[in-house]
C-alpha atoms as a PDB file:
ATOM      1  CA  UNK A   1       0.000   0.000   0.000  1.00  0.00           C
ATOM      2  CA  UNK A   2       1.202   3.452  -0.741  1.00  0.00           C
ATOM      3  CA  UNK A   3      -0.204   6.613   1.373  1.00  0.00           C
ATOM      4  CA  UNK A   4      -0.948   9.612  -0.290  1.00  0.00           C
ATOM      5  CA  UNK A   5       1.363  12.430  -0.059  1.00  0.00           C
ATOM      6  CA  UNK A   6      -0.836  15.428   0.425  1.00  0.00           C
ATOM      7  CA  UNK A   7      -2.406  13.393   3.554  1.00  0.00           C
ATOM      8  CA  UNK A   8       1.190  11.914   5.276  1.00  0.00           C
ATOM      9  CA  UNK A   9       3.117  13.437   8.185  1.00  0.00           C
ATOM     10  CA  UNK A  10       6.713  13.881   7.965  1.00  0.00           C
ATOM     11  CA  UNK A  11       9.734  14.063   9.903  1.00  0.00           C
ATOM     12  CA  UNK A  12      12.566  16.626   8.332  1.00  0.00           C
ATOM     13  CA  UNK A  13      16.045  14.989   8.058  1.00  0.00           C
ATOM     14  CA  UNK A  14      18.832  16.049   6.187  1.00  0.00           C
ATOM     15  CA  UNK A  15      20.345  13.821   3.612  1.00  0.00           C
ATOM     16  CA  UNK A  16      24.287  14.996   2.414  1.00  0.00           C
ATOM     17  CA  UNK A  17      23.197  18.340   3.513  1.00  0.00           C
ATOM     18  CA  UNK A  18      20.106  18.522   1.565  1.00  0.00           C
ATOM     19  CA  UNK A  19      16.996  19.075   3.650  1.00  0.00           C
ATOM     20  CA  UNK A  20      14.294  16.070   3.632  1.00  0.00           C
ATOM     21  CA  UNK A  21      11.239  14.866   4.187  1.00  0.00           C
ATOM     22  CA  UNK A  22      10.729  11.603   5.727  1.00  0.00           C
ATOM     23  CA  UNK A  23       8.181   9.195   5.804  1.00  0.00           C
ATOM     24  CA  UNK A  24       8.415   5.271   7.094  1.00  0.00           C
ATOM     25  CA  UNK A  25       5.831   4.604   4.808  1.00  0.00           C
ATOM     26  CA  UNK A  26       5.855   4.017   1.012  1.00  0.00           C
ATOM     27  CA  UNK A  27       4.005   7.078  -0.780  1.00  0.00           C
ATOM     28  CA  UNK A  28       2.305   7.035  -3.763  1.00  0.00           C
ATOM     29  CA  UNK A  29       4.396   8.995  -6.826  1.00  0.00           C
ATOM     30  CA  UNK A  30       1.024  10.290  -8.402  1.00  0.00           C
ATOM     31  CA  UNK A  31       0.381  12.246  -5.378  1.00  0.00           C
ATOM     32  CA  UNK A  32       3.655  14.021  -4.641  1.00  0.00           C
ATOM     33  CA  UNK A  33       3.877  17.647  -6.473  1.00  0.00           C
ATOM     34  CA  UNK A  34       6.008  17.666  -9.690  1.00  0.00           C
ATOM     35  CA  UNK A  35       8.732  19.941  -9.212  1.00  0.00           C
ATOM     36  CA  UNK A  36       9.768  17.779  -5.897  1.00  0.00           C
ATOM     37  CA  UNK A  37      12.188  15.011  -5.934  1.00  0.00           C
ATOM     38  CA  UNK A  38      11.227  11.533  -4.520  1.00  0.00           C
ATOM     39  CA  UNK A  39      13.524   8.582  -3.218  1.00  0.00           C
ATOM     40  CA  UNK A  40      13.674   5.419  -0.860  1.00  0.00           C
ATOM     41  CA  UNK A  41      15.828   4.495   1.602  1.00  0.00           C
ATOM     42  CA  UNK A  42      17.111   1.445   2.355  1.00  0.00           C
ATOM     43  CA  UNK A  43      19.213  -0.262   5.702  1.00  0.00           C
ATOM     44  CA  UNK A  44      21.339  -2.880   5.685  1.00  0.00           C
ATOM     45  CA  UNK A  45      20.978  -6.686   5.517  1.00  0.00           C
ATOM     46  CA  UNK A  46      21.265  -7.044   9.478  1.00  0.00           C
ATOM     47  CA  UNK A  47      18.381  -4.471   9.376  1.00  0.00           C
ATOM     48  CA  UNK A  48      19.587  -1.898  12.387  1.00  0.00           C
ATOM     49  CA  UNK A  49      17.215   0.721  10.907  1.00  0.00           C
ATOM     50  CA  UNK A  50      20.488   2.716   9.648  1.00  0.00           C
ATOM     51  CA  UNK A  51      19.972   4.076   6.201  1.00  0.00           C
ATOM     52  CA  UNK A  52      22.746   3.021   3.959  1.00  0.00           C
ATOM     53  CA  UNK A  53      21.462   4.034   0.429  1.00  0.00           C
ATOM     54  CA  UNK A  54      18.856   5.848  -1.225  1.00  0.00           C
ATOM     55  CA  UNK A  55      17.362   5.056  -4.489  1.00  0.00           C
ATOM     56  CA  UNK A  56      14.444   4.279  -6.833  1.00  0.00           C
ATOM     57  CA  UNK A  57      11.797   1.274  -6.550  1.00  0.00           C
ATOM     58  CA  UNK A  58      13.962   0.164  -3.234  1.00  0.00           C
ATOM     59  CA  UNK A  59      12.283  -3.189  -2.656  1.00  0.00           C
ATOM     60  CA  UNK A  60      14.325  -4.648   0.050  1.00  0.00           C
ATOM     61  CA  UNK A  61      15.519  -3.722   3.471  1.00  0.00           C
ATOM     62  CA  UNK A  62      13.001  -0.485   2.994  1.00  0.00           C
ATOM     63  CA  UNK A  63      13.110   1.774   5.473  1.00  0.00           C
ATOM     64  CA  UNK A  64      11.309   4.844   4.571  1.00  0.00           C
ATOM     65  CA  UNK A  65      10.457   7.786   1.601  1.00  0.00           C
ATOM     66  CA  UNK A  66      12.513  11.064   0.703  1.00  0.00           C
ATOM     67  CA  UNK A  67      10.817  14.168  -0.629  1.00  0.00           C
ATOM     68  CA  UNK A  68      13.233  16.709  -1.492  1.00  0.00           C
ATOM     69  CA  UNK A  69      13.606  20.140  -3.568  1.00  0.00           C
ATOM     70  CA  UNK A  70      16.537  19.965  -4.835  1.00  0.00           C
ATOM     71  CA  UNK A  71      17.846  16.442  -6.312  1.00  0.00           C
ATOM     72  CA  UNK A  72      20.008  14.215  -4.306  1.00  0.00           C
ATOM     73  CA  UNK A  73      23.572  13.447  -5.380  1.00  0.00           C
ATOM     74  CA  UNK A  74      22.773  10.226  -6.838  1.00  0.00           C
ATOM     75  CA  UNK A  75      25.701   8.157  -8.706  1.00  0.00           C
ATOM     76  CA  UNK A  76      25.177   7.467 -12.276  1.00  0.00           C
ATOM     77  CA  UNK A  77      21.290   8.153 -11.353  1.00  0.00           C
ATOM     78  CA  UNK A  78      20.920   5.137  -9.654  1.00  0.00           C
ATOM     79  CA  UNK A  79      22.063   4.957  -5.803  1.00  0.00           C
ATOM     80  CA  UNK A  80      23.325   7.201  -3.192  1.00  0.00           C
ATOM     81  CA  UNK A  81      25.376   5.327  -0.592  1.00  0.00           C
ATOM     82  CA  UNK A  82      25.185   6.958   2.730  1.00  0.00           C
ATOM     83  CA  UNK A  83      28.217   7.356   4.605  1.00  0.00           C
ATOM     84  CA  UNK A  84      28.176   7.915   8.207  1.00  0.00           C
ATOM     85  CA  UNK A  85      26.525  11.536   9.268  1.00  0.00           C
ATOM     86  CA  UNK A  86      24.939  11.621   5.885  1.00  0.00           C
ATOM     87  CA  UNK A  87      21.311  11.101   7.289  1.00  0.00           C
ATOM     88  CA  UNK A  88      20.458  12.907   9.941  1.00  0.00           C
ATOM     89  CA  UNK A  89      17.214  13.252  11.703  1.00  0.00           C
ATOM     90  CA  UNK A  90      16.692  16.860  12.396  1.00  0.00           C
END
């Protein structure tokens, strides 16, 4: 299921400096605004809860949904891998 993003609550975070919504949830594309940027985040395979990379269509080890302004600083398009003090919940 995917929420809708007029209707979700967010948390602001701040991914490689760029500030972020959050959501744990999966939100539906169709209902975020065009000129904003939209990503998932993934954790690890032990599954801590740490975001380690942001992408497209993550399918495993989801963690949550980035809305940003401004496009993140992924490589080749594809993946962002998230160092440590990358993501930080603000």
């Amino acid at each position: 299921m995917r929420l809708d993003y007029r209707k979700e609550k967010f948390q602001k975070v701040s991914v490689c400096g760029i500030p972020c919504d959050f959501s744990d949830m999966r939100i539906d594309r169709r209902t975020v605004p065009k000129e904003r940027y939209q990503y998932e985040v993934a954790d690890d395979d032990e599954s801590q809860g740490d975001p380690v990379r942001v992408g497209y269509g993550i399918m495993v080890n989801f963690i949550g949904t980035l809305i940003s302004d401004v496009p993140l600083p992924l490589v080749d398009d594809k993946v962002l891998w998230l160092q440590d003090g990358d993501f930080v919940y603000l």
